[in-house]
C-alpha atoms as a PDB file:
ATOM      1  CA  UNK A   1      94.997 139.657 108.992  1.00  0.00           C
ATOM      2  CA  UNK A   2      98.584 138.913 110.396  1.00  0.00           C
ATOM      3  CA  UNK A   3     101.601 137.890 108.733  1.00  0.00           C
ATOM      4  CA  UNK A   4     102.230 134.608 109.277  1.00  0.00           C
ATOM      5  CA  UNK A   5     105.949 135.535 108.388  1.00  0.00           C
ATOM      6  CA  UNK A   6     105.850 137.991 111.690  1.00  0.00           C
ATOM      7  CA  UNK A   7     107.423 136.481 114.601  1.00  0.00           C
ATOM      8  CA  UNK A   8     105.496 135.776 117.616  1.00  0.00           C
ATOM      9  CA  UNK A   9     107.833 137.159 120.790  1.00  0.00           C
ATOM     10  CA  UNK A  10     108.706 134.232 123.216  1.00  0.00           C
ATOM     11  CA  UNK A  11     106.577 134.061 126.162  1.00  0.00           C
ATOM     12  CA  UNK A  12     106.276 131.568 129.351  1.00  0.00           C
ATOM     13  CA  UNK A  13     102.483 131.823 129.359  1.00  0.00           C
ATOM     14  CA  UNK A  14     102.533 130.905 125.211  1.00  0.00           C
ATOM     15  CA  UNK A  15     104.633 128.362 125.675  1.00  0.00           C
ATOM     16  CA  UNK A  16     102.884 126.785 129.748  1.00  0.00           C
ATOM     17  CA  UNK A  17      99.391 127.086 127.426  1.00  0.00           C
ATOM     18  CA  UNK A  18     100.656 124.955 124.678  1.00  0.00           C
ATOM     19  CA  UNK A  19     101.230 121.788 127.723  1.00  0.00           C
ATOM     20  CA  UNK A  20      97.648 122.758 127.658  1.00  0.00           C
ATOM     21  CA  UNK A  21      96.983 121.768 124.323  1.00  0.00           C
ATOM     22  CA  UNK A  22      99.009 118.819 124.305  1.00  0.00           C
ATOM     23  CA  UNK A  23      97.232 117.694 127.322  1.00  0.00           C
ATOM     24  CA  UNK A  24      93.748 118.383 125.764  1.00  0.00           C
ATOM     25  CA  UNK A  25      95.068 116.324 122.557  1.00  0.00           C
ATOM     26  CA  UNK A  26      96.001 113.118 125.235  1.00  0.00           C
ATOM     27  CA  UNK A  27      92.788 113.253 126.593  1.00  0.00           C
ATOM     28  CA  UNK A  28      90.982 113.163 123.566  1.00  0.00           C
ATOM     29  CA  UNK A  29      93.370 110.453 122.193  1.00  0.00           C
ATOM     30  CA  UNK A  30      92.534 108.353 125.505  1.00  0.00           C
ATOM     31  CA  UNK A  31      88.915 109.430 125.292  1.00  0.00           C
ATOM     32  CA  UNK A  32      88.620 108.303 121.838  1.00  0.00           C
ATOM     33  CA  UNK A  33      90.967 105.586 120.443  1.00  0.00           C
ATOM     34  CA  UNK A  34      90.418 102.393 121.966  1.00  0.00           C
ATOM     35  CA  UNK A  35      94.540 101.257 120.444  1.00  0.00           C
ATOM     36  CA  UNK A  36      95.020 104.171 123.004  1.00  0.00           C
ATOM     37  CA  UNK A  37      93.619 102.508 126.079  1.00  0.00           C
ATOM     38  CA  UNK A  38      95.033  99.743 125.305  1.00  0.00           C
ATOM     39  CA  UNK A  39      98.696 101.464 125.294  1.00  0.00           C
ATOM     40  CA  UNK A  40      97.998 102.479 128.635  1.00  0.00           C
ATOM     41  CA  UNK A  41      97.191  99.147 130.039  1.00  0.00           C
ATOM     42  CA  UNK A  42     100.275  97.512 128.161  1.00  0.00           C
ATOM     43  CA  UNK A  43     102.467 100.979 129.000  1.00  0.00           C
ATOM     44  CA  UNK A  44     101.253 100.642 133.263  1.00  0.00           C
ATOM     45  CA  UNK A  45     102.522  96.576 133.049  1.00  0.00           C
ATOM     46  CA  UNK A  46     105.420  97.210 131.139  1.00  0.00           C
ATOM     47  CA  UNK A  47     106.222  99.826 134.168  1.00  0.00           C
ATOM     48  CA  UNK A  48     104.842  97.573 136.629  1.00  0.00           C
ATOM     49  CA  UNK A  49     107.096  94.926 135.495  1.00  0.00           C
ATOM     50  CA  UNK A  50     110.475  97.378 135.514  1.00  0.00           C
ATOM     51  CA  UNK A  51     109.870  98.298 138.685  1.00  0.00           C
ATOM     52  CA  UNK A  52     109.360  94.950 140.047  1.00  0.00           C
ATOM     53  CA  UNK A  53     112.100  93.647 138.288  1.00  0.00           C
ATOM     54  CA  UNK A  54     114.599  96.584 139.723  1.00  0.00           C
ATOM     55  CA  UNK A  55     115.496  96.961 135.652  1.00  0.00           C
ATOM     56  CA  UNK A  56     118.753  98.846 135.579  1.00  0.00           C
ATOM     57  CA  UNK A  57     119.382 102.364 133.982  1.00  0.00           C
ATOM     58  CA  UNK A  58     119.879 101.377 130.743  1.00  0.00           C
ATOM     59  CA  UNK A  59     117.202  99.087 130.628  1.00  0.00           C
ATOM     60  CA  UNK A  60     114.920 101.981 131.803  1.00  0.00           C
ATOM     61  CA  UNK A  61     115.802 104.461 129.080  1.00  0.00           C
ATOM     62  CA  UNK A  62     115.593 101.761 126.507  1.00  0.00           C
ATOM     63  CA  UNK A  63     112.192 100.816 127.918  1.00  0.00           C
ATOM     64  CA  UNK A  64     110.830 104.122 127.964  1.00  0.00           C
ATOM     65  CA  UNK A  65     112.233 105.304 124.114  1.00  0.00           C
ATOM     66  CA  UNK A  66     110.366 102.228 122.787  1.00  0.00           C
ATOM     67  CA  UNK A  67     107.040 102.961 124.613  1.00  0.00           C
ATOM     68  CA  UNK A  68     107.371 106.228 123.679  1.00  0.00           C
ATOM     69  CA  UNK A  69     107.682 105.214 120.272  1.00  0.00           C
ATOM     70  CA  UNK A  70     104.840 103.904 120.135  1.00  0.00           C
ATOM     71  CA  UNK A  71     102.149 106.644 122.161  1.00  0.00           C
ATOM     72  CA  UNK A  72     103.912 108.915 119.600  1.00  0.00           C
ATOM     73  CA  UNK A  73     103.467 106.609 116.332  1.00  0.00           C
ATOM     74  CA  UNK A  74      99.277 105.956 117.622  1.00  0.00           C
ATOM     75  CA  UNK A  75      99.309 110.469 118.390  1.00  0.00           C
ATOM     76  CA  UNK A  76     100.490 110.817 114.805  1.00  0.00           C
ATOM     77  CA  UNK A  77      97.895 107.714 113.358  1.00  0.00           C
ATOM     78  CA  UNK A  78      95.093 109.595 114.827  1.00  0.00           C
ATOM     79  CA  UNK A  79      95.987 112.988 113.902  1.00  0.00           C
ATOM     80  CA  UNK A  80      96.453 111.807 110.278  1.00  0.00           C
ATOM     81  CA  UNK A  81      93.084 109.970 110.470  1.00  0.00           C
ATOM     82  CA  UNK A  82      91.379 113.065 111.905  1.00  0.00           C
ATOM     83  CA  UNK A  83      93.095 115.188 109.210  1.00  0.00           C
ATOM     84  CA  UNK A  84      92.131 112.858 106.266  1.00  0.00           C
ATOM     85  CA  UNK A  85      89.065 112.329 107.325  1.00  0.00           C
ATOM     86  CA  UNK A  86      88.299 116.177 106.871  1.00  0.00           C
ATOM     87  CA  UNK A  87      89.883 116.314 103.913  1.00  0.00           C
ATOM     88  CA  UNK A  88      88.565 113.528 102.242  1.00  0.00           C
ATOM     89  CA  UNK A  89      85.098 112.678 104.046  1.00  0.00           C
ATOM     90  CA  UNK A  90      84.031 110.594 100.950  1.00  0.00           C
ATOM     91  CA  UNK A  91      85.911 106.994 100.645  1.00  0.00           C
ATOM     92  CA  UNK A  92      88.732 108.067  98.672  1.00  0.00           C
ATOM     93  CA  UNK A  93      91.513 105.047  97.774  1.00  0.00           C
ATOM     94  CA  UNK A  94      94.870 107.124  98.757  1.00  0.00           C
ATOM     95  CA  UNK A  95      93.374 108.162 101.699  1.00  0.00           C
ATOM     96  CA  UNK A  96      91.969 104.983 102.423  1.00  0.00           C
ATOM     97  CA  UNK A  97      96.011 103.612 101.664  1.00  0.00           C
ATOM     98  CA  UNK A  98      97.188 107.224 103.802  1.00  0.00           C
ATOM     99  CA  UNK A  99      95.449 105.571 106.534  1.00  0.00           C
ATOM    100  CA  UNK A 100      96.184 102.025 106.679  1.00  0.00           C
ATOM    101  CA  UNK A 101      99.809 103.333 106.161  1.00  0.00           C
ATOM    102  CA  UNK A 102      99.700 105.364 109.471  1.00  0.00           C
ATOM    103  CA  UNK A 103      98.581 102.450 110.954  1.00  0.00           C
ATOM    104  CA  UNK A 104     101.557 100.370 110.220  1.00  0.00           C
ATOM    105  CA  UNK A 105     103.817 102.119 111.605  1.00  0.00           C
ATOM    106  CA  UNK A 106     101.731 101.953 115.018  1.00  0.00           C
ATOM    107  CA  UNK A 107     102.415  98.329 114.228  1.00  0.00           C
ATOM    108  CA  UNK A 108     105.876  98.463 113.381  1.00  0.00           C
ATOM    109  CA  UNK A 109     107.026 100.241 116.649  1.00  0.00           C
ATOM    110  CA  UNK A 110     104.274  98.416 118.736  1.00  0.00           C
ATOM    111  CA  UNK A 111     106.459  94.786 117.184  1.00  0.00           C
ATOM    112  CA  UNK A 112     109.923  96.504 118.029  1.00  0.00           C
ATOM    113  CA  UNK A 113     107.964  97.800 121.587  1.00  0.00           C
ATOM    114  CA  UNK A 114     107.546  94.116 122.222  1.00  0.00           C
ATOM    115  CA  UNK A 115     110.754  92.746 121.140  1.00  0.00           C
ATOM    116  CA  UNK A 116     112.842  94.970 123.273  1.00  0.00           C
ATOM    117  CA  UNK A 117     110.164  93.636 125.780  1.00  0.00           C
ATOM    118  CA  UNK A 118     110.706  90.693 125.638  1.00  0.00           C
ATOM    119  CA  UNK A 119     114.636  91.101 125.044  1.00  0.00           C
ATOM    120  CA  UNK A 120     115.021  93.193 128.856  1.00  0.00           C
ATOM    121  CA  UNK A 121     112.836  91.146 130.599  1.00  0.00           C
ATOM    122  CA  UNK A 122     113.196  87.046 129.631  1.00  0.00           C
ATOM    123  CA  UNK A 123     116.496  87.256 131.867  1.00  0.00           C
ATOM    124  CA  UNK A 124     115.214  89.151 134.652  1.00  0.00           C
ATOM    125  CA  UNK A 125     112.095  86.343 134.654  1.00  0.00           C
ATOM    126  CA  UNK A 126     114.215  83.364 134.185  1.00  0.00           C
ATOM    127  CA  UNK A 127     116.675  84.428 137.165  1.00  0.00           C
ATOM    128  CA  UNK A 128     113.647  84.802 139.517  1.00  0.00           C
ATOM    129  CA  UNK A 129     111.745  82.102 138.589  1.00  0.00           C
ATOM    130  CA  UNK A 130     114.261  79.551 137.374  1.00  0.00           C
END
């Protein structure tokens, strides 16, 4: 058995292969999580909509850190779901409450998501339209 202690040395192939796993993790989020799907459609408007409203700079990278907020917050839910569930595959209160918790803070960001949503683009809409 290996050391866990004992370094790994750094290599580009290690470190190219673990895209690969990240990758593998989207598709399964995508594959399995219908919150997931539904980031996507809400993530390719809210691009849609920057990109048709020429958003500025600023307005991009505040766009994107909020949407990114939230794929990251629903990756994290639904490893902590997977992780409880193995854990704890009877109905167990805490990890019924670990669960719900995760699931918050999908909510929390996915509110602040929309807020800064609706905070860059209500003067972009009211100057076309109005």
């Amino acid at each position: 058995m290996a050391n866990p202690e004992q370094k790994k040395p750094f290599g580009i192939r290690q470190r190219i292969g673990s895209f690969g796993f990240a990758f593998k993790g989207l598709r399964y989020l995508l594959a399995t999580q219908h919150n997931a799907r539904i980031h996507l459609l809400a993530t390719a408007m809210v691009v849609a909509a920057a990109f048709y409203f020429r958003l500025a700079a600023a307005e991009w990278i505040l766009l994107l850190v909020v949407v990114g907020m939230v794929w990251a917050a629903e990756a994290i839910n639904t490893a902590l779901e997977l992780l409880i569930d193995l854990v704890s595959p009877e109905k167990h209160p805490l990890a019924e409450h670990a669960k719900d918790v995760a699931a918050t803070a999908v909510l929390i960001t996915a509110i602040i998501a929309a807020l800064v949503g609706i905070i860059l683009f209500l003067p972009h809409i009211f100057n076309r339209f109005f």
